[in-house]
N, C-alpha and C. Protein backbone atom coordinates (compact mmCIF):
# COMPACT_ATOMS: atom_id res chain seq x y z
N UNK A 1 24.49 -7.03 -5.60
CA UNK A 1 23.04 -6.95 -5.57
C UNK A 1 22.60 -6.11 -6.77
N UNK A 2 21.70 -6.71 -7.37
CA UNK A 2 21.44 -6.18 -8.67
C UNK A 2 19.70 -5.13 -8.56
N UNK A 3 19.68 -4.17 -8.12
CA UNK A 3 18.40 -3.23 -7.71
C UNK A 3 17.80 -2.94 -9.38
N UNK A 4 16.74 -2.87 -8.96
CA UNK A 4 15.70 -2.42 -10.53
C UNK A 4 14.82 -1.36 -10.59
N UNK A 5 14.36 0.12 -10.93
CA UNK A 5 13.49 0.85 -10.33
C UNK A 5 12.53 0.38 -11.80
N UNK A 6 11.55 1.25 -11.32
CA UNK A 6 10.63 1.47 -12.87
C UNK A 6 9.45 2.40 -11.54
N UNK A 7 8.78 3.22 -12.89
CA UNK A 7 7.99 4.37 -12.66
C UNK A 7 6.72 4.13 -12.70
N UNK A 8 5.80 4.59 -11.94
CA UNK A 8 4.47 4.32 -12.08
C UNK A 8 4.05 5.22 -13.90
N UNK A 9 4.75 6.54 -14.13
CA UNK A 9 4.52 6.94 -15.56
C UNK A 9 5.06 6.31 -16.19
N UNK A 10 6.42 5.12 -16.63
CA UNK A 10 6.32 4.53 -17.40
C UNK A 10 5.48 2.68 -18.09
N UNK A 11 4.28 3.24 -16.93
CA UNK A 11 3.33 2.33 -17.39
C UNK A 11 2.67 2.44 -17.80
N UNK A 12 1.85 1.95 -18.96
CA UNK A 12 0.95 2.22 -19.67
C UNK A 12 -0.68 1.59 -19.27
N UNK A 13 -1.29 2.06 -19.15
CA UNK A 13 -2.31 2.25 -18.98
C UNK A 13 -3.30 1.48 -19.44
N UNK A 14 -3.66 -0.31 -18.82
CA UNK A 14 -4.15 -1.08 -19.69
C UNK A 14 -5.25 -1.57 -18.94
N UNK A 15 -6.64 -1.20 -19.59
CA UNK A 15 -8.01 -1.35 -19.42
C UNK A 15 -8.71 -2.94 -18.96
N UNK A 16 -9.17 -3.22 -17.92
CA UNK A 16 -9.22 -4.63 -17.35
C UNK A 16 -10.23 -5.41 -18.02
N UNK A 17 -10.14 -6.88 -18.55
CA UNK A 17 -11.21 -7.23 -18.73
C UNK A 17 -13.12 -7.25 -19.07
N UNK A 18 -12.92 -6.89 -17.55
CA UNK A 18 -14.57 -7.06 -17.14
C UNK A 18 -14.89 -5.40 -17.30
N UNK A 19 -14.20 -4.51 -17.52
CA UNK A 19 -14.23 -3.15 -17.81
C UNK A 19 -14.44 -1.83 -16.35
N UNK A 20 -14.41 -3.07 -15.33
CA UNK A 20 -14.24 -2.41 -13.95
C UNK A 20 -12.95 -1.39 -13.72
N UNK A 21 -12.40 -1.04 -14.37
CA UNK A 21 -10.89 -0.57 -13.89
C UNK A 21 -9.81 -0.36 -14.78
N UNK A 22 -9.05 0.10 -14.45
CA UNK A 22 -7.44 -0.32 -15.66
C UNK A 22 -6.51 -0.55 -14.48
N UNK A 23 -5.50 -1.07 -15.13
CA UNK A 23 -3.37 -1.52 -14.29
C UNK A 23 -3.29 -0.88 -14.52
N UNK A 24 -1.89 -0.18 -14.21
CA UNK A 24 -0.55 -0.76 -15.02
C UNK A 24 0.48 -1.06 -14.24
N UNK A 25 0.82 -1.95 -15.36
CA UNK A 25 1.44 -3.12 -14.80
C UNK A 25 3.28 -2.45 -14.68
N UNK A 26 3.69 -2.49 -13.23
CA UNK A 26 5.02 -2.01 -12.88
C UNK A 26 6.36 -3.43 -13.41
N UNK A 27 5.81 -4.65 -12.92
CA UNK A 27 6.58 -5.86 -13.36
C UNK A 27 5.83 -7.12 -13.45
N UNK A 28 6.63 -7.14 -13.92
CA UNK A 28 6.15 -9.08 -14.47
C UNK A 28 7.36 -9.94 -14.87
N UNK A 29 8.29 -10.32 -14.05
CA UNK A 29 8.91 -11.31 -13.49
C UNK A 29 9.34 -12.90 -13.64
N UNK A 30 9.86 -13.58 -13.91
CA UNK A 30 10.96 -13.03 -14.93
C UNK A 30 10.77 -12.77 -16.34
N UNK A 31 9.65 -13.04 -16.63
CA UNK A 31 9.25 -12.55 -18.29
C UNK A 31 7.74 -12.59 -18.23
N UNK A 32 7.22 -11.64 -19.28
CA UNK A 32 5.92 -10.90 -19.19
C UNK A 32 4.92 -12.24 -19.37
N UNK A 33 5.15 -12.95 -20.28
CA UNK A 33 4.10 -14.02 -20.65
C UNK A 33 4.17 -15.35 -19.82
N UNK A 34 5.28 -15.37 -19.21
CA UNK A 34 5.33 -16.49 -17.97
C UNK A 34 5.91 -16.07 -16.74
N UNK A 35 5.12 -14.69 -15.69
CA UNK A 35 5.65 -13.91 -14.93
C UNK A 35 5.45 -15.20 -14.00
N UNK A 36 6.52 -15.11 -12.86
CA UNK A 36 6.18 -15.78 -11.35
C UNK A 36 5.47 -14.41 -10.19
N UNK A 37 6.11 -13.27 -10.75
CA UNK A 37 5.33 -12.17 -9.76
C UNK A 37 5.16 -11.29 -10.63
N UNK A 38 4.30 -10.54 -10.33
CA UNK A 38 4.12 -9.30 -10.70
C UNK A 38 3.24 -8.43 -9.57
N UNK A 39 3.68 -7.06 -10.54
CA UNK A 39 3.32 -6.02 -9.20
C UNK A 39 2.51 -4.96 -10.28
N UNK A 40 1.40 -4.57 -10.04
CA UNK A 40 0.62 -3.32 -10.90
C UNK A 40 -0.17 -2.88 -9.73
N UNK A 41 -0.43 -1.59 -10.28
CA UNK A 41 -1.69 -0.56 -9.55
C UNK A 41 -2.21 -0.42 -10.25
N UNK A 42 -3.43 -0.59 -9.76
CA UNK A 42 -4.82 -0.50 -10.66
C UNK A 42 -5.47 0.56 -10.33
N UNK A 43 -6.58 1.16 -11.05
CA UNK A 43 -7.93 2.16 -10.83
C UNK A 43 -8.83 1.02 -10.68
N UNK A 44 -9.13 1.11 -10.08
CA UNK A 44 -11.14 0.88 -9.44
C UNK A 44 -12.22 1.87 -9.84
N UNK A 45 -12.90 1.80 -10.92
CA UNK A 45 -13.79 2.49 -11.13
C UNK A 45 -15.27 2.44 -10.59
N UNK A 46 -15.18 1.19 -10.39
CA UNK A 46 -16.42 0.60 -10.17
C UNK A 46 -16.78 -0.85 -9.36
N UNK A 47 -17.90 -1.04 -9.03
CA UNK A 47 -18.20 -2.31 -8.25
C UNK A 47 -18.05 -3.05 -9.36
N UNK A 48 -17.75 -4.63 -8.88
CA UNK A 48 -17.68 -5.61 -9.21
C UNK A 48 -16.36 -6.50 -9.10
N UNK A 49 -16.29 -7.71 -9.87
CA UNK A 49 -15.31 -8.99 -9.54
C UNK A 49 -14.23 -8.54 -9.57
N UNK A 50 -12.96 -9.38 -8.85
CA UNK A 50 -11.95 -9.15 -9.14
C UNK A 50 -11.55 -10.21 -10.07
N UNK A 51 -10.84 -10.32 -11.73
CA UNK A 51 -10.25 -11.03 -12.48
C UNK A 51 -10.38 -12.48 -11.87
N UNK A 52 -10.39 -13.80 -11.94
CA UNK A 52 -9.72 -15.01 -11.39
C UNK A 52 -8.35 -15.57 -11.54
N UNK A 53 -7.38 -15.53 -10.88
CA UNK A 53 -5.84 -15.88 -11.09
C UNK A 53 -5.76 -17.25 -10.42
N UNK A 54 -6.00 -18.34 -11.57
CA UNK A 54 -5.85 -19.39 -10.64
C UNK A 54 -4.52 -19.82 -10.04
N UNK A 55 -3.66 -20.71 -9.49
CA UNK A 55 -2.91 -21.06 -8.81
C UNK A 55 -1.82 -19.68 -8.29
N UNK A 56 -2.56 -18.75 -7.95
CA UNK A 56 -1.68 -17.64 -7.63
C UNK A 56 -1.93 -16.67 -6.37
N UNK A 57 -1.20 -16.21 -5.42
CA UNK A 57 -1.66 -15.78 -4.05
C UNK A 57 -1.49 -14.18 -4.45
N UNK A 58 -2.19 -13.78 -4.09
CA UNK A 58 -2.35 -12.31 -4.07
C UNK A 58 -2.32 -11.81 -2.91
N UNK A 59 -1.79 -10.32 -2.87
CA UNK A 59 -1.75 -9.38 -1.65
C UNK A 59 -2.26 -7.99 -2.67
N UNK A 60 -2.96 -7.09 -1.47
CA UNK A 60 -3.59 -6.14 -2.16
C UNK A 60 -4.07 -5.26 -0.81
N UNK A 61 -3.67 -3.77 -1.45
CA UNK A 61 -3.78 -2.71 -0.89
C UNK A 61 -4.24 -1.57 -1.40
N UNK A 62 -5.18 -1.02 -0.62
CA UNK A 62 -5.27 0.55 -0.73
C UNK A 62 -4.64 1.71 -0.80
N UNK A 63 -4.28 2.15 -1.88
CA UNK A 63 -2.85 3.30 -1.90
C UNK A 63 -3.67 4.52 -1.99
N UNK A 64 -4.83 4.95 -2.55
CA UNK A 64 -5.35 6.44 -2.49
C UNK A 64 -7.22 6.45 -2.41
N UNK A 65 -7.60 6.78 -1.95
CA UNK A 65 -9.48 6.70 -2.35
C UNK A 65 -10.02 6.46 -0.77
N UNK A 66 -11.41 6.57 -1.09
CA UNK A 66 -12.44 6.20 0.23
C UNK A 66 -11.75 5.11 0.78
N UNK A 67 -11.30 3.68 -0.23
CA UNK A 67 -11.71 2.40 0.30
C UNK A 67 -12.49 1.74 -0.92
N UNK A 68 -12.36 0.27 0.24
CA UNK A 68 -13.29 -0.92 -1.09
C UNK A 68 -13.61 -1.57 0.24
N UNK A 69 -14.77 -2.60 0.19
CA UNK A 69 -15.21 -3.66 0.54
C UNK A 69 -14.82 -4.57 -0.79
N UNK A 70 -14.57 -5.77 0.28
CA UNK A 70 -13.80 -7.39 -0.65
C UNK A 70 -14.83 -7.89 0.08
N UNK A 71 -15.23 -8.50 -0.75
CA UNK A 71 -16.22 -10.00 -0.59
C UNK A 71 -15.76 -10.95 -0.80
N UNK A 72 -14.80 -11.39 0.05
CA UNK A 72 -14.37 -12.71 0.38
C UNK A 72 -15.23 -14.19 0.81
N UNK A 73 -14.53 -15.21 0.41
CA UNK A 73 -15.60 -16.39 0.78
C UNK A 73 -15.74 -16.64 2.80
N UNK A 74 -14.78 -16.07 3.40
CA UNK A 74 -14.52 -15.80 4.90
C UNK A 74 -15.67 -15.02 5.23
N UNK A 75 -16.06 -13.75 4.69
CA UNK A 75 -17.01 -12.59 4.86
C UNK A 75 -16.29 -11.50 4.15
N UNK A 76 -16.71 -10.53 4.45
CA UNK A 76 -16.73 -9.24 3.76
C UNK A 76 -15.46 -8.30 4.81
N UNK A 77 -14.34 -7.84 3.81
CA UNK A 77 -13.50 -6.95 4.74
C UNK A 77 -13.32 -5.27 4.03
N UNK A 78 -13.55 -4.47 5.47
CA UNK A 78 -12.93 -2.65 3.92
C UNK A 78 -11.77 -2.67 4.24
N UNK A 79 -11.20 -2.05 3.29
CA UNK A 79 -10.01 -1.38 3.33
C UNK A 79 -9.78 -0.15 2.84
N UNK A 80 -9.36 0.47 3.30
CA UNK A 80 -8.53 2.14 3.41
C UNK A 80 -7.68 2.07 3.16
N UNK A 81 -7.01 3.21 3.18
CA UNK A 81 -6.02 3.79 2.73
C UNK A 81 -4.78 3.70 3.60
N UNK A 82 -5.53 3.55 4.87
CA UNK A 82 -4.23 3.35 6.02
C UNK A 82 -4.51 1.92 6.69
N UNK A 83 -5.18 1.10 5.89
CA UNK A 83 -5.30 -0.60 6.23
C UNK A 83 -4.39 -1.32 5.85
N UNK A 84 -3.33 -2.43 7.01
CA UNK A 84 -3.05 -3.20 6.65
C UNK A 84 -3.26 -4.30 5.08
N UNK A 85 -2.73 -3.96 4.08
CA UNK A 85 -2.91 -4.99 3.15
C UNK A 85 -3.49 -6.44 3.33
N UNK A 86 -4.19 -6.89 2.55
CA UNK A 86 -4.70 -8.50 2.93
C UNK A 86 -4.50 -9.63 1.80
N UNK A 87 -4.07 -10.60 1.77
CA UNK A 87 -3.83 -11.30 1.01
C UNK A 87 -4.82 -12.64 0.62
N UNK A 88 -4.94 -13.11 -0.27
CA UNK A 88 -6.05 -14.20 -0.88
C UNK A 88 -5.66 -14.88 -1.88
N UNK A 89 -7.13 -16.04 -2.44
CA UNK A 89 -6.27 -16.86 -3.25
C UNK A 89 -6.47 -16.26 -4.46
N UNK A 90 -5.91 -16.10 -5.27
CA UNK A 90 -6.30 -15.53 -6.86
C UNK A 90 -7.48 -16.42 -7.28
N UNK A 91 -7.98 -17.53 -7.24
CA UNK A 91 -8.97 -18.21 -7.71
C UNK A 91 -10.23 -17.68 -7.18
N UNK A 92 -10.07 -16.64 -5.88
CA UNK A 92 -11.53 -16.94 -5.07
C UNK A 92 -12.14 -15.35 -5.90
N UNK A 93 -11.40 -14.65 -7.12
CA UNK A 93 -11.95 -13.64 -7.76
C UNK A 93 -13.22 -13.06 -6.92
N UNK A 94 -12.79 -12.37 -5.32
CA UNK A 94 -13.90 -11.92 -4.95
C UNK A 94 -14.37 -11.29 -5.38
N UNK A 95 -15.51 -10.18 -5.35
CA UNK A 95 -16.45 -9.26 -5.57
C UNK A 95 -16.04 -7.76 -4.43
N UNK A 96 -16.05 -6.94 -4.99
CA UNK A 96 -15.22 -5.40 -5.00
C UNK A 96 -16.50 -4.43 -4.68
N UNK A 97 -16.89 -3.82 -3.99
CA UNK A 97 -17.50 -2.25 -3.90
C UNK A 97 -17.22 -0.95 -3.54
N UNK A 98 -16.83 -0.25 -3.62
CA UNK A 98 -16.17 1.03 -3.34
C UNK A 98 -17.01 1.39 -2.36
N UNK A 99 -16.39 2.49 -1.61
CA UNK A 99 -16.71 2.73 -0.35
C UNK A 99 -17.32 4.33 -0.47
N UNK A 100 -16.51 5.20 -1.39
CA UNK A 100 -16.95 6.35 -2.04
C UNK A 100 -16.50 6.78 -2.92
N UNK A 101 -16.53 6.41 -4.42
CA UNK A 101 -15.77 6.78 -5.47
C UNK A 101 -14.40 6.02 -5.95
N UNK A 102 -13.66 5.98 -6.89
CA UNK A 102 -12.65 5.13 -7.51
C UNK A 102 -11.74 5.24 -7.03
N UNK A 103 -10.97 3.95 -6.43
CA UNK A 103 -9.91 3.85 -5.85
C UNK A 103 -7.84 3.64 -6.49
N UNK A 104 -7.25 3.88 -6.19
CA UNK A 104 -6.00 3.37 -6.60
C UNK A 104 -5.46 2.32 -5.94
N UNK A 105 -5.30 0.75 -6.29
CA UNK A 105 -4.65 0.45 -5.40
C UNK A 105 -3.34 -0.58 -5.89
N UNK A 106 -2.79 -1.34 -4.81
CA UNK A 106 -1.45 -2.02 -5.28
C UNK A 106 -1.96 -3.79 -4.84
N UNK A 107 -1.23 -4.13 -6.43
CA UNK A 107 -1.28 -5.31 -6.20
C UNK A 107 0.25 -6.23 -6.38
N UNK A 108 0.09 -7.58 -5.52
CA UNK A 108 1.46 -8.47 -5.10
C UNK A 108 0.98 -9.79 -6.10
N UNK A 109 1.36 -10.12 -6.76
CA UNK A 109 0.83 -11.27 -7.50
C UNK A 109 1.45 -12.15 -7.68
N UNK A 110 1.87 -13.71 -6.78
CA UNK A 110 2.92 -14.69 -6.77
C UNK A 110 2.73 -16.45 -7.16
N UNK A 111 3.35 -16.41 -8.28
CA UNK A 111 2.48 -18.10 -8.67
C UNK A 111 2.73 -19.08 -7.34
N UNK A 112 2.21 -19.95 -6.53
CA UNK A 112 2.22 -20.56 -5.84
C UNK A 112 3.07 -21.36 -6.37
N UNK A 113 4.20 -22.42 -5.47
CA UNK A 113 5.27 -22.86 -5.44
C UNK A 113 6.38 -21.88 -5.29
N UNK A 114 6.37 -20.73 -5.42
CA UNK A 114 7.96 -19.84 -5.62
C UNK A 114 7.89 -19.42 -4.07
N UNK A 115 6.76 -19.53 -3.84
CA UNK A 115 7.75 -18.76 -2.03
C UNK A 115 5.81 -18.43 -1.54
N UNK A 116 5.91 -17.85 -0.16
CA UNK A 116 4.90 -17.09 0.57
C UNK A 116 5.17 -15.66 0.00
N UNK A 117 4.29 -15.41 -0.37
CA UNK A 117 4.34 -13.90 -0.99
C UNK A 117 3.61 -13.13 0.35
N UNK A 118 4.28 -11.55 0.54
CA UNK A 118 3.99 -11.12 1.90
C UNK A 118 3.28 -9.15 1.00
N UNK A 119 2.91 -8.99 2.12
CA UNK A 119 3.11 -6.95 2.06
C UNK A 119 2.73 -6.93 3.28
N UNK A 120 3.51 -5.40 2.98
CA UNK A 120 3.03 -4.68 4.52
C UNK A 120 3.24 -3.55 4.37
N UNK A 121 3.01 -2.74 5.58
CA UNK A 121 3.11 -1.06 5.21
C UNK A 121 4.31 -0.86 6.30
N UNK A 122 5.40 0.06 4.92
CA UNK A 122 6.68 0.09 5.65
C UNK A 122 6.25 1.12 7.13
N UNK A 123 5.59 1.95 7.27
CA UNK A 123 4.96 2.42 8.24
C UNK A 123 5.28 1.47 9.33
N UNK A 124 4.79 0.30 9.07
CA UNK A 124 4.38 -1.32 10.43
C UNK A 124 5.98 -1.56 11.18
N UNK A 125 6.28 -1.68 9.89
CA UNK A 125 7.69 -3.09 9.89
C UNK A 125 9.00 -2.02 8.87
N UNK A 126 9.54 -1.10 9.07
CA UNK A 126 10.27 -0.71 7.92
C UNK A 126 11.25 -1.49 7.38
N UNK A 127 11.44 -2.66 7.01
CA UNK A 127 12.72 -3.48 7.14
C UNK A 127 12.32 -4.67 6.14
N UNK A 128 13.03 -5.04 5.22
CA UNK A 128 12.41 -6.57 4.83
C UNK A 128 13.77 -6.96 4.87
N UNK A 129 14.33 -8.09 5.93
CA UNK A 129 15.45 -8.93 5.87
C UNK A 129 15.09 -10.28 5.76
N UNK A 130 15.94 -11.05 6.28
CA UNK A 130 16.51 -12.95 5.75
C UNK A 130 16.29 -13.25 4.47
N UNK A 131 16.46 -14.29 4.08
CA UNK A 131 16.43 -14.89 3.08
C UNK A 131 15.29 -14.71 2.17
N UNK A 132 14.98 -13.83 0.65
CA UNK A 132 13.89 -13.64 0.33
C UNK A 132 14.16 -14.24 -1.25
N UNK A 133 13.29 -14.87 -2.06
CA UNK A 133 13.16 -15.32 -3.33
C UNK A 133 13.44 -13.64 -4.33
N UNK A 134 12.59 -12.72 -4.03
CA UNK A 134 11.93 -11.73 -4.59
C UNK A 134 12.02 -10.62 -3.55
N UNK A 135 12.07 -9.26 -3.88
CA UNK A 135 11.85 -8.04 -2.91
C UNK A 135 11.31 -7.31 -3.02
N UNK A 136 10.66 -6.29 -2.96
CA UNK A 136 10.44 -4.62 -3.36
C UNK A 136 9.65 -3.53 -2.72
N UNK A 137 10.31 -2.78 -3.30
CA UNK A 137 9.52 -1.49 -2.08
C UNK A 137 8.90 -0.44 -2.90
N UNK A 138 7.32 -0.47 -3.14
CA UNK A 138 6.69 0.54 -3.75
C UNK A 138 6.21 1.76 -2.97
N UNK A 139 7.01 3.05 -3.32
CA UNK A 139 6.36 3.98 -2.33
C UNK A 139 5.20 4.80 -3.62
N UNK A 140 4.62 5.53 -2.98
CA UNK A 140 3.37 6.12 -3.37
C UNK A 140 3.58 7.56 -3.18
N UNK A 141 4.61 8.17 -2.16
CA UNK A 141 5.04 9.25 -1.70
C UNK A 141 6.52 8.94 -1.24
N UNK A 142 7.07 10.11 -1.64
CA UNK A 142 9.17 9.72 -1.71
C UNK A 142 9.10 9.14 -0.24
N UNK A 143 10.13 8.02 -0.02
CA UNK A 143 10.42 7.31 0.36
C UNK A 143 12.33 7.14 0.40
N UNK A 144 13.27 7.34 1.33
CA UNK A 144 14.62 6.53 1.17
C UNK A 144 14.77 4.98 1.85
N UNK A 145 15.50 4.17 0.63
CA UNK A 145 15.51 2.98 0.71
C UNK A 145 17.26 3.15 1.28
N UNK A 146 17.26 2.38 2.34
CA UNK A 146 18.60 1.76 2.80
C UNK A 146 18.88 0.08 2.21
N UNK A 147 19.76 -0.01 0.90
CA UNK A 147 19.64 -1.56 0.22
C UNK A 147 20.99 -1.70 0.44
N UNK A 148 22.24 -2.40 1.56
CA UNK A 148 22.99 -2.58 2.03
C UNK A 148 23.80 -1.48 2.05
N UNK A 149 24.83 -1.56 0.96
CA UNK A 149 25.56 -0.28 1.08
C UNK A 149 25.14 0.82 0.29
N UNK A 150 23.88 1.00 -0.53
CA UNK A 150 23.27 2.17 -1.52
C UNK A 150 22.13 2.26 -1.04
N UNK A 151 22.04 3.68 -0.83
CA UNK A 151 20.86 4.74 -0.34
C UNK A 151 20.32 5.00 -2.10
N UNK A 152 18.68 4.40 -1.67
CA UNK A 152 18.02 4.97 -2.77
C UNK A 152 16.82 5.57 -2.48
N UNK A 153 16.51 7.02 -3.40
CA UNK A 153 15.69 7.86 -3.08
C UNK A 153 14.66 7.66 -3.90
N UNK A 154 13.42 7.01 -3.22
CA UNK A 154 12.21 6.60 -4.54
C UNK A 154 11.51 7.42 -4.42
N UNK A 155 10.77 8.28 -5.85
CA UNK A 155 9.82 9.46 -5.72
C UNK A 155 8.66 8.92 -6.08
N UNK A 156 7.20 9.25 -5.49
CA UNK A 156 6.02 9.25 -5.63
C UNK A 156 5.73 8.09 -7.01
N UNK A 157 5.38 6.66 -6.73
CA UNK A 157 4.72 6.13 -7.56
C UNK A 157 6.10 5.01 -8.61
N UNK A 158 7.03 4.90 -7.67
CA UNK A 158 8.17 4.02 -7.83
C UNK A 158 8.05 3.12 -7.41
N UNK A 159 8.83 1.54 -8.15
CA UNK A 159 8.66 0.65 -7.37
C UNK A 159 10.61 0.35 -7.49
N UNK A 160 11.11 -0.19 -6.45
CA UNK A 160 12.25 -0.75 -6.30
C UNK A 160 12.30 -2.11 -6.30
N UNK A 161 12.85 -3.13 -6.77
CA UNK A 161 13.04 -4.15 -6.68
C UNK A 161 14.31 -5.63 -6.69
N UNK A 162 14.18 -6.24 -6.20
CA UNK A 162 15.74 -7.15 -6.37
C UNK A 162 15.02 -8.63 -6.11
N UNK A 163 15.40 -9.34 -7.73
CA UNK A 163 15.63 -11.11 -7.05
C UNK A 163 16.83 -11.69 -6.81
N UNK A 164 17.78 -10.94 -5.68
CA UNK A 164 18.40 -11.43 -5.13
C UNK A 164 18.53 -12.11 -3.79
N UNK A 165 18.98 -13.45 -3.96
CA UNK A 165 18.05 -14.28 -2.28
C UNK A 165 19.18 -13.61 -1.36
N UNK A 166 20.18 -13.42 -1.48
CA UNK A 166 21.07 -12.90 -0.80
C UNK A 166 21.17 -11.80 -0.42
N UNK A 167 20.54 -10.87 -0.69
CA UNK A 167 20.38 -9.30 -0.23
C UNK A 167 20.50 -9.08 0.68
N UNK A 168 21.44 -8.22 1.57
CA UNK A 168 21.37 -7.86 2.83
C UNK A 168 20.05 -7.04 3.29
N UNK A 169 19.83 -7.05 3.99
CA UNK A 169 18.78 -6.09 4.87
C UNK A 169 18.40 -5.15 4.06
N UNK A 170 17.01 -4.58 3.39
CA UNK A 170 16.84 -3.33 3.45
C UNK A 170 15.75 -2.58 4.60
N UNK A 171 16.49 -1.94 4.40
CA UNK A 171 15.51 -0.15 5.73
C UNK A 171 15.00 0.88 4.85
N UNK A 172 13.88 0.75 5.32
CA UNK A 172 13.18 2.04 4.87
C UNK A 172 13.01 3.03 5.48
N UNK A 173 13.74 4.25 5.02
CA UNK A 173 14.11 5.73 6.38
C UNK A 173 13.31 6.67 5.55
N UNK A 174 12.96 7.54 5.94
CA UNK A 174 12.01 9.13 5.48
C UNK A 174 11.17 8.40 5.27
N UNK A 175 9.96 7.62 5.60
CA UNK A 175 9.23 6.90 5.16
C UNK A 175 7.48 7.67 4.88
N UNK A 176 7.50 7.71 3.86
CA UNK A 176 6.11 8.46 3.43
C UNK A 176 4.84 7.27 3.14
N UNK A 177 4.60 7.04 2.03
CA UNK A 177 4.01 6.37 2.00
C UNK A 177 4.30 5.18 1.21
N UNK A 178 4.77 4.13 1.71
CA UNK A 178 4.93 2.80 1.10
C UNK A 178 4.64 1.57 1.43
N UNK A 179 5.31 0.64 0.60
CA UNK A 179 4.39 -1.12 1.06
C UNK A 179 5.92 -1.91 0.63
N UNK A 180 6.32 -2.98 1.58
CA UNK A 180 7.17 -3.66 1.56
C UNK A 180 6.69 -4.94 1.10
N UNK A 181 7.57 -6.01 -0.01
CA UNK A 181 7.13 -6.82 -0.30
C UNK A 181 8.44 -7.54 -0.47
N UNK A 182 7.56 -8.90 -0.17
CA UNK A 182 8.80 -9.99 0.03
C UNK A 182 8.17 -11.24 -0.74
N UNK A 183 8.69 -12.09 -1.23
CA UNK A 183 8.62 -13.36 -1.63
C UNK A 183 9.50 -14.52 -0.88
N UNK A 184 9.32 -14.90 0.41
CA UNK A 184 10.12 -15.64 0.86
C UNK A 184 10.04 -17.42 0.75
């Protein structure tokens, strides 16, 4: 099993579009200019759209701040800091408002055809097993990863990752604050 870390400080810090926010971008999968996933945390500075990603499913979470309201084409959902993640289509580029001030949060970004792209809060479910395309476990606060036979200790703002479909089980033990992600 081939594991990958990378640091939330060794990302650089890249200013969005519409000027709502900045990434940075943790991965981009299997290569930067034709990623199938990627994973970044963004700042939220401000109200407004989210980017449009067409043919691509997104999952997205609240890692630090008040919260946001998503204006989804369903209705309108908030999310916190201790909310279940929610997932959408990258095309439906909802509309964003903060709840009180600029948020941090995490995003799952999976081209449609490669698998169901998932998150969750290892809190829920600590475990991502069977058969997965893609894996990873971003904690926000240290976190130990159980990845078959290697114990790994992720500190504040790490992401762990493996595209191995074969991976045995991982467990997430000391669990602070993190989000499990799967591509199955």
């Amino acid at each position: 099993m081939n594991l990958h870390r990378v640091s939330l400080n060794s990302a650089p810090s890249q200013p969005w579009r519409n000027g709502g926010g900045s990434t940075r971008e943790l991965l981009a999968w299997p290569q930067v200019q034709a990623w199938q996933v990627r994973v970044s945390v963004a700042r939220i500075g401000q109200d407004g759209p989210f980017s449009a990603f067409p043919g691509v499913d997104r999952c997205f979470a609240v890692v630090h701040g008040a919260g946001v309201h998503i204006h989804l084409p369903a209705g309108r959902l908030t999310l916190a800091a201790d909310s279940e993640p929610i997932t959408f289509d990258g095309e439906a580029a909802p509309g964003c408002s903060l709840v009180d001030g600029p948020t941090e949060d995490l995003n799952l970004m999976v081209r449609r055809g490669l698998g169901q792209a998932q998150m969750w809060r290892a809190q829920t479910q600590p475990r991502i097993d069977g058969p997965t395309r893609w894996r990873g476990v971003y904690a926000a606060a240290p976190c130990t990863v159980a990845a078959g036979d290697e114990t790994i200790t992720l500190a504040g703002g790490e992401l762990l990752w493996c595209e191995d479909a074969a991976a045995p089980a991982w467990n997430i033990e000391q669990v602070g604050l993190a989000w499990c992600m799967a591509v199955r």
